[in-house]
Protein backbone atom coordinates (compact mmCIF):
# COMPACT_ATOMS: atom_id res chain seq x y z
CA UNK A 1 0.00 0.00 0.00
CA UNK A 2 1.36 3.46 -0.95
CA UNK A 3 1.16 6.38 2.18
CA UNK A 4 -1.97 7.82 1.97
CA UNK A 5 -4.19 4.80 0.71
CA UNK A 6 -6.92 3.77 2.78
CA UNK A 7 -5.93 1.27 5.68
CA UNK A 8 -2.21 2.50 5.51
CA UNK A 9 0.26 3.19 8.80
CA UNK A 10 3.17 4.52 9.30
CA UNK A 11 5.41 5.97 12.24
CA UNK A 12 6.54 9.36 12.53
CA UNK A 13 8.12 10.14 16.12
CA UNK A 14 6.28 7.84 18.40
CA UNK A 15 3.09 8.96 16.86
CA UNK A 16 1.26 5.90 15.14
CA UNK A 17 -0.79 6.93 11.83
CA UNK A 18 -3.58 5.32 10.10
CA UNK A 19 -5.12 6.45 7.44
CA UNK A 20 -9.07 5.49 7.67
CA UNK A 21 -10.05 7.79 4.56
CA UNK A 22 -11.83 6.17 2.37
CA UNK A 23 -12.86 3.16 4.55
CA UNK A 24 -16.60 1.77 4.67
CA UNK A 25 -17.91 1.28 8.41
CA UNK A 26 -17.01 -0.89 10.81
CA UNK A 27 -13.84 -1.33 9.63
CA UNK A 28 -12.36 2.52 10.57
CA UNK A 29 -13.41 1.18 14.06
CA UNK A 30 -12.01 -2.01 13.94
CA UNK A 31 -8.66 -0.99 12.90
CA UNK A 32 -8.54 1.84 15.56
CA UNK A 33 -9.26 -0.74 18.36
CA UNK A 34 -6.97 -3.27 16.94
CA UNK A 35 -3.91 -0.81 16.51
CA UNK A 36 -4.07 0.50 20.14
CA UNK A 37 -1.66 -1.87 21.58
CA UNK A 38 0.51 -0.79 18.53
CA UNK A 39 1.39 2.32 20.01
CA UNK A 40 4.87 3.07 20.90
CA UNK A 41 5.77 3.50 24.65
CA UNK A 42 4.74 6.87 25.33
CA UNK A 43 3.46 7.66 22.30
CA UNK A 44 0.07 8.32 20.43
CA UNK A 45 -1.88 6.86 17.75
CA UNK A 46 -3.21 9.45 15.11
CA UNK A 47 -6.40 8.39 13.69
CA UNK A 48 -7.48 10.11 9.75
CA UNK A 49 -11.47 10.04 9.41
CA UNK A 50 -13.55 11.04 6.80
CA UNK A 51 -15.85 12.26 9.33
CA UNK A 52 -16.38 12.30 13.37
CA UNK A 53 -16.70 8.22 14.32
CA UNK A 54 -19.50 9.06 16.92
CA UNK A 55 -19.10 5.65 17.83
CA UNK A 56 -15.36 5.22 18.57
CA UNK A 57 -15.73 6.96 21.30
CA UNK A 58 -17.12 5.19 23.96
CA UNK A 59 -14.46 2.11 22.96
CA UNK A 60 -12.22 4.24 23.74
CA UNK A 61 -13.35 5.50 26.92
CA UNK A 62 -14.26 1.25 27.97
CA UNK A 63 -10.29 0.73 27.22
CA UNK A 64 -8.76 3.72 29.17
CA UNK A 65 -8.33 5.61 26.34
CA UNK A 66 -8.91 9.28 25.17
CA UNK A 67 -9.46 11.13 22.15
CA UNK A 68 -8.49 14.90 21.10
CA UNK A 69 -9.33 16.49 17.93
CA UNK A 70 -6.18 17.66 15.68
CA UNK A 71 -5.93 20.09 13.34
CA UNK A 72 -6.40 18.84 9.36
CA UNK A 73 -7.32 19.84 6.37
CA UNK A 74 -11.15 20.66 6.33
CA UNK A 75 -12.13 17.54 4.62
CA UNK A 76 -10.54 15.43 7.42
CA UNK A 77 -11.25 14.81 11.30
CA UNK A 78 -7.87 13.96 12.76
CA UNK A 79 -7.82 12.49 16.28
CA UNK A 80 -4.82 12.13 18.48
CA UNK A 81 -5.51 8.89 20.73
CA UNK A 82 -3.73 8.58 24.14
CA UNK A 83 -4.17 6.17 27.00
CA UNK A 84 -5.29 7.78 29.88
CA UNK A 85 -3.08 8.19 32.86
């Protein structure tokens, strides 16, 4: 898969990426959850959406996990994910 294609990750820092773009529902969900333990030591997983996944949320929350909103370009809703401490 090239950078940028839906489903892709890639490292930069000790940020985790994945590109969700482009993905049909659940699976934007599915690969969130099943990432999180993917996360480097300190670090953060960076989710890209097409839109806000209303339903992430809570699964996040069950896990011990929180969610802030990045900035992105306008067509994009970019969370930063970070266990909670």
């Amino acid at each position: 898969m090239a950078l940028g294609e839906p489903g892709t990750q890639w490292l930069e820092g000790n940020e985790l990426h994945l590109e969700l773009r482009g993905l049909s529902p659940p699976a934007p969900l599915v690969l969130v959850l099943r990432n999180l333990g993917s996360v480097p030591a300190g670090g953060s997983l960076v989710a890209h959406f097409g839109r806000d996944p209303m339903m992430l949320y809570p699964e996040l929350a069950q896990r011990g996990w929180a969610a802030q909103r990045m900035d992105g370009p306008p067509d994009e809703v970019r969370l930063c994910l970070t266990p909670v401490a």
